[in-house]
N, C-alpha and C. Protein backbone atom coordinates (compact mmCIF):
# COMPACT_ATOMS: atom_id res chain seq x y z
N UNK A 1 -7.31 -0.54 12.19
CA UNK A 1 -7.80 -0.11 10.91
C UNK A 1 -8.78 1.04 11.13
N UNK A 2 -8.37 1.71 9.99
CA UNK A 2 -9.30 3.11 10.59
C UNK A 2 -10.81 3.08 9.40
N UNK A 3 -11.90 3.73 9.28
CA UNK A 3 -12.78 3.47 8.45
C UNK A 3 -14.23 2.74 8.63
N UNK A 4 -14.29 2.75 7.36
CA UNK A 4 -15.52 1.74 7.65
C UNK A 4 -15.10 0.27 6.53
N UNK A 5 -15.46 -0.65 6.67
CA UNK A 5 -15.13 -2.14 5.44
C UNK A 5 -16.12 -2.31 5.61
N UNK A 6 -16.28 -2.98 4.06
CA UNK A 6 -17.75 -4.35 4.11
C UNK A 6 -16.71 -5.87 4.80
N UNK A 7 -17.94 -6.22 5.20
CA UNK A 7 -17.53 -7.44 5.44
C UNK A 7 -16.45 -8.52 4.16
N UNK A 8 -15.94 -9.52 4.23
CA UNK A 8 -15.34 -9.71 3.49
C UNK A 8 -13.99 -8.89 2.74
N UNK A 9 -13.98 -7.64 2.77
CA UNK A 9 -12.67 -6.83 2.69
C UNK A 9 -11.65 -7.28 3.09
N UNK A 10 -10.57 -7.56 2.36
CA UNK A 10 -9.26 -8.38 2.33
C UNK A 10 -8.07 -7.22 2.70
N UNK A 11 -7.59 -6.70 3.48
CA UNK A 11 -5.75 -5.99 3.68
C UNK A 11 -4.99 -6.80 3.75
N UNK A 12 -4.13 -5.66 3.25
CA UNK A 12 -2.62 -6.84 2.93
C UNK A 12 -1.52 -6.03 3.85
N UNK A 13 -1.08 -6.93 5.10
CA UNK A 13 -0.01 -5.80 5.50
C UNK A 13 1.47 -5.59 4.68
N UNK A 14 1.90 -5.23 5.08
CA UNK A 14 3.08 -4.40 4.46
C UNK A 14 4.25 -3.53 4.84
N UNK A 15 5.69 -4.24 5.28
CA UNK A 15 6.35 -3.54 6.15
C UNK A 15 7.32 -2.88 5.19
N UNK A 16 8.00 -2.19 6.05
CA UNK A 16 9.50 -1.40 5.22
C UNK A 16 10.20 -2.19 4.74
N UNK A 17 11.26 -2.10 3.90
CA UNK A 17 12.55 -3.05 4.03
C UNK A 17 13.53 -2.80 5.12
N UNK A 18 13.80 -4.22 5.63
CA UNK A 18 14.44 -4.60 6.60
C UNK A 18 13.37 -5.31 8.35
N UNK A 19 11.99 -5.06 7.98
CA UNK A 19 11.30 -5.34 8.87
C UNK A 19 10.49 -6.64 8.24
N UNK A 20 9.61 -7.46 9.12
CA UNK A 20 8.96 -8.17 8.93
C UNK A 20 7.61 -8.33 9.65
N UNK A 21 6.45 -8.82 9.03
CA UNK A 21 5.45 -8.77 10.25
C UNK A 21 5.07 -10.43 10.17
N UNK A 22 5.05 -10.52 11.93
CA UNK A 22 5.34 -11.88 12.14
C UNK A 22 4.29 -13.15 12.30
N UNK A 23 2.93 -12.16 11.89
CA UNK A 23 2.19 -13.43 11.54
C UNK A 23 1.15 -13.07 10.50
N UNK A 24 0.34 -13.72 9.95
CA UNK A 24 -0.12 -13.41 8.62
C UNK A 24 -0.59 -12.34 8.01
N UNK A 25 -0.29 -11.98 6.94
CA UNK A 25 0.00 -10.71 6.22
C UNK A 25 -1.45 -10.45 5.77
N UNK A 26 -2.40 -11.37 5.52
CA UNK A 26 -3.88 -11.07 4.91
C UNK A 26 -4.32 -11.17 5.46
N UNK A 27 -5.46 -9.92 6.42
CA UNK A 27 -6.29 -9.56 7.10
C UNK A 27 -7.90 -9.42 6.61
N UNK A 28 -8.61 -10.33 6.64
CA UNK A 28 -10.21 -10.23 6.31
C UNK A 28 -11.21 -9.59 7.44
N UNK A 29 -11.88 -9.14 6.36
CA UNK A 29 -12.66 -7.96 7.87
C UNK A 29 -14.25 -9.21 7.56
N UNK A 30 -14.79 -9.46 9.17
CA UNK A 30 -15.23 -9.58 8.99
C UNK A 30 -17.17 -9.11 9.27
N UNK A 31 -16.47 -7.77 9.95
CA UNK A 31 -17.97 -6.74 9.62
C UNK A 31 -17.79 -6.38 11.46
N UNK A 32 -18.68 -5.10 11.47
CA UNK A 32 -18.55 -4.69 12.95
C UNK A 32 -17.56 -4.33 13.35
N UNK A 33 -16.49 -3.64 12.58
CA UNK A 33 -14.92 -3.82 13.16
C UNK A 33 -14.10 -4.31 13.71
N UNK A 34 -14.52 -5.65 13.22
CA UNK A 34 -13.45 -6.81 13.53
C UNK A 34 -12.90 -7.64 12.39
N UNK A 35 -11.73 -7.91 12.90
CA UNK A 35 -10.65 -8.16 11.75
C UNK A 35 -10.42 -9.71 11.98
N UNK A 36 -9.61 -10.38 10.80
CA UNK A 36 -9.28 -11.77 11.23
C UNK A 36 -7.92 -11.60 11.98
N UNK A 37 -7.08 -10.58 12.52
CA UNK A 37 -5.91 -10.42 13.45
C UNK A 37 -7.06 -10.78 14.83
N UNK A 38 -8.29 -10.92 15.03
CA UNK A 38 -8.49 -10.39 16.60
C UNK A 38 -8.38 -9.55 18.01
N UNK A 39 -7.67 -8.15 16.76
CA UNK A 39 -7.29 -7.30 17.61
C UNK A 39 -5.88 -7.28 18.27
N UNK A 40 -5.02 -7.84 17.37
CA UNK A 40 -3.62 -8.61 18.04
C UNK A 40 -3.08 -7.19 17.13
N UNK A 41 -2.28 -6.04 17.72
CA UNK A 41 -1.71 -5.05 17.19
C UNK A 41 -0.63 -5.49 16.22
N UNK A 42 -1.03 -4.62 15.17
CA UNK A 42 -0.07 -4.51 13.87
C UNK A 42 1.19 -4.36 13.83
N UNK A 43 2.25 -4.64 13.72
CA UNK A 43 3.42 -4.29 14.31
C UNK A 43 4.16 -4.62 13.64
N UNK A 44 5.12 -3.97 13.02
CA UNK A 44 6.58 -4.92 12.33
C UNK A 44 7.62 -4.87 12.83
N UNK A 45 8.65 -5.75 12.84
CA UNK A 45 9.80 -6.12 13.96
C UNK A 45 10.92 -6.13 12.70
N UNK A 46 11.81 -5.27 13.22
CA UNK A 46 13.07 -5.05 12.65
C UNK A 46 13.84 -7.02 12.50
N UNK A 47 14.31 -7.03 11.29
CA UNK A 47 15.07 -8.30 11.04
C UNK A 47 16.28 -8.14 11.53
N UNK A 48 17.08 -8.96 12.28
CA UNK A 48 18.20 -9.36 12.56
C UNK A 48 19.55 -9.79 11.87
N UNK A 49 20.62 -9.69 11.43
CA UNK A 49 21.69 -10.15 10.49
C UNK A 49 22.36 -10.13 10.90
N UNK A 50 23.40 -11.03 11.56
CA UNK A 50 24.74 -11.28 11.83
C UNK A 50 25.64 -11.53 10.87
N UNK A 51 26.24 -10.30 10.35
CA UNK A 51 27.11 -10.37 9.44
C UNK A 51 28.75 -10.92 9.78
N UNK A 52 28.99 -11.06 11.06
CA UNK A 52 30.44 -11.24 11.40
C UNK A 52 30.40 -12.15 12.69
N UNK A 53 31.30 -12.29 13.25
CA UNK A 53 30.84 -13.64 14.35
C UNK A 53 32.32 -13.34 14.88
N UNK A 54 32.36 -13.65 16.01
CA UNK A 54 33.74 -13.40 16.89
C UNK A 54 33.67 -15.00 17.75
N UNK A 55 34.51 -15.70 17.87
CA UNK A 55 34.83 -16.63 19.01
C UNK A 55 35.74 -16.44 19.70
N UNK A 56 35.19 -16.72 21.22
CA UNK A 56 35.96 -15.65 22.20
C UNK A 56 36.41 -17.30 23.25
């Protein structure tokens, strides 16, 4: 997060469609530049769909 927050400041992450982020989406700051992630990088991971299936 780039900036400055007050403490208590709530983000909401937010991926593209077709991605997901894989652990909780509401981030509370809680002052000093630290977040309730713990510094665990932001990241969204492309979703998976197996539309067709072959048995071989």
């Amino acid at each position: 997060m780039m900036g400055s927050q007050q403490p208590g400041t709530v983000c909401n992450v937010v991926c593209n469609n077709g991605y997901r982020f894989p652990g909780n989406t509401q981030l509370t700051c809680y002052g000093n530049g630290i977040w309730s992630n713990n510094g665990v990088p932001l990241v969204c991971t492309g979703t998976f769909r197996l539309f067709e299936y072959y048995q071989f």
